[in-house]
C-alpha atoms as a PDB file:
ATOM      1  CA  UNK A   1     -55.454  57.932 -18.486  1.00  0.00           C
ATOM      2  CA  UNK A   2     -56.771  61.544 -19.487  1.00  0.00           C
ATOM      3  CA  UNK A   3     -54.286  64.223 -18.827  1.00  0.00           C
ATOM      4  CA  UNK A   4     -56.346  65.997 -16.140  1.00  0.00           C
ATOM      5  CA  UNK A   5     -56.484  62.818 -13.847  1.00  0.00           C
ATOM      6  CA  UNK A   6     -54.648  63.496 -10.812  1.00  0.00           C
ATOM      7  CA  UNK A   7     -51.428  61.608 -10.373  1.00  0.00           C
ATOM      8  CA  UNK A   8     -49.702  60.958  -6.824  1.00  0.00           C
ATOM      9  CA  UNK A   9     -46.084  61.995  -7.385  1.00  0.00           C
ATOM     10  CA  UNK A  10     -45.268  60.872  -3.788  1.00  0.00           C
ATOM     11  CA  UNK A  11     -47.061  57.434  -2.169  1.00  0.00           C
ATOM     12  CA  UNK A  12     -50.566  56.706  -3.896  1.00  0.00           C
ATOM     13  CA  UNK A  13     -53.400  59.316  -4.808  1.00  0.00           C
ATOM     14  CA  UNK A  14     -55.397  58.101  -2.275  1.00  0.00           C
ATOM     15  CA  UNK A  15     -52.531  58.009   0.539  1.00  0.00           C
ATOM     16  CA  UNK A  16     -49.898  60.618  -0.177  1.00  0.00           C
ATOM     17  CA  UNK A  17     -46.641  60.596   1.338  1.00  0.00           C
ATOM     18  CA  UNK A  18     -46.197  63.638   3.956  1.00  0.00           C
ATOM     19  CA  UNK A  19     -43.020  64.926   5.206  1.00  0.00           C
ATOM     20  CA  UNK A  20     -42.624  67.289   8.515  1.00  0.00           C
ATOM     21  CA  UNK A  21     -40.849  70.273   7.646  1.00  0.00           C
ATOM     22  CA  UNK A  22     -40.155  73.349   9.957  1.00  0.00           C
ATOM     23  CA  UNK A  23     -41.822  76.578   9.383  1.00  0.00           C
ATOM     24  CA  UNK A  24     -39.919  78.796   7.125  1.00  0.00           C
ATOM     25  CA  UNK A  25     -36.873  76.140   6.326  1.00  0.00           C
ATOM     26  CA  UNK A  26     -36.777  76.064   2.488  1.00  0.00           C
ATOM     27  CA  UNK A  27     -37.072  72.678   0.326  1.00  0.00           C
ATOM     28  CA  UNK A  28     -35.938  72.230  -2.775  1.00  0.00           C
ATOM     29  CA  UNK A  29     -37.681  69.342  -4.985  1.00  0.00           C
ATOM     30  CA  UNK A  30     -36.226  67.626  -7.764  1.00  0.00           C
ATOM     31  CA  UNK A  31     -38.959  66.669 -10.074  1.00  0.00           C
ATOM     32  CA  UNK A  32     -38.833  64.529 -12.934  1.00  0.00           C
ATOM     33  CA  UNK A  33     -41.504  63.909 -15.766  1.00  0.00           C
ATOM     34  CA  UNK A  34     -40.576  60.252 -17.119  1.00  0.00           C
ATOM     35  CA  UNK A  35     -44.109  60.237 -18.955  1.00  0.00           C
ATOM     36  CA  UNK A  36     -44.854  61.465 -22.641  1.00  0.00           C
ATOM     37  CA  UNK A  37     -47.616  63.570 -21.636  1.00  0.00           C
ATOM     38  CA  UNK A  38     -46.885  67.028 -19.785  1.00  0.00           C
ATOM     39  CA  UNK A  39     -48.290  67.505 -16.589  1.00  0.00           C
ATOM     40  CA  UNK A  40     -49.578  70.268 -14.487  1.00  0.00           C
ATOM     41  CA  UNK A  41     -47.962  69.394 -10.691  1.00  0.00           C
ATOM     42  CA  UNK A  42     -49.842  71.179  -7.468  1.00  0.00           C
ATOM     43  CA  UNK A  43     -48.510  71.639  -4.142  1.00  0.00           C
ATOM     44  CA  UNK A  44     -51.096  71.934  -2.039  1.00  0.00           C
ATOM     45  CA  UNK A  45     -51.282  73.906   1.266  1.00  0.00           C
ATOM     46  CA  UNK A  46     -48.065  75.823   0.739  1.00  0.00           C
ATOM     47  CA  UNK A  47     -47.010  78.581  -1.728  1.00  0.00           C
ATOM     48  CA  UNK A  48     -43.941  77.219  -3.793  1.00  0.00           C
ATOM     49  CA  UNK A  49     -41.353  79.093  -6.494  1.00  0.00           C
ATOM     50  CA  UNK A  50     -40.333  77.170  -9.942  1.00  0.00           C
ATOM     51  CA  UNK A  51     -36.922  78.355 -10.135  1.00  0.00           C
ATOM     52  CA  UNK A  52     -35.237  76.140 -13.136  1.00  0.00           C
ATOM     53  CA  UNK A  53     -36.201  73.715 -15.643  1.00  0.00           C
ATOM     54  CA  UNK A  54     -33.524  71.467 -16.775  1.00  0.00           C
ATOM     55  CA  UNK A  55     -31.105  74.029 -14.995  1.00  0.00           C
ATOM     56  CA  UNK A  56     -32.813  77.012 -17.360  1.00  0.00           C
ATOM     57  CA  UNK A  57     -34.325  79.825 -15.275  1.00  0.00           C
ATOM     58  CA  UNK A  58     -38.109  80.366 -15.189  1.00  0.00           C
ATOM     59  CA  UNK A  59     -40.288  83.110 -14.629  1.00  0.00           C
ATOM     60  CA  UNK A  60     -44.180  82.406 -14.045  1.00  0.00           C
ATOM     61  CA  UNK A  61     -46.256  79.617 -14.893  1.00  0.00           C
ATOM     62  CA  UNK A  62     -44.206  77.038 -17.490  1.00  0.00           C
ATOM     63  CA  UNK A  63     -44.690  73.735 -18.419  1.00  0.00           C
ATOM     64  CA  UNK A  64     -42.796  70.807 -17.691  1.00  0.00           C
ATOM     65  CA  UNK A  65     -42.816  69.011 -21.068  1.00  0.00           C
ATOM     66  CA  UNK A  66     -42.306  65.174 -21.483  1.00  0.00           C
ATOM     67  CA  UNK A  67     -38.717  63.973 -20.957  1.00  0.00           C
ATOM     68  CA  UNK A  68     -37.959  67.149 -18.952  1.00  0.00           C
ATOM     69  CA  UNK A  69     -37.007  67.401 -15.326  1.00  0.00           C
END
């Protein structure tokens, strides 16, 4: 599968999980790349904050490199 192919990280690509959340109550995600490719992961119709990789602060746009979470 190329890289840029989208990927459903919850449910299936064509029927993604949603989850009701209230309005302004913050969520924390735990993601985990299993794969041996990075991956570019969108949230879509909210803005969101990378705080940590592998409990290492981030700043800005980083990757999330194979084997990381």
């Amino acid at each position: 599968m190329p890289a840029d192919d989208p990927i459903a990280a919850f449910g299936t690509a064509d029927q993604p999980a949603k989850e009701a959340i209230d309005a302004g109550k913050p969520v924390l995600l735990r993601l985990v790349n299993s794969s041996e490719e990075p991956h570019r992961l969108h949230i879509g119709g909210t803005p969101y904050t990378v705080t940590a990789i592998d409990g290492n602060p981030v700043q800005g746009a980083t990757p999330l490199p194979e084997g990381q979470r």
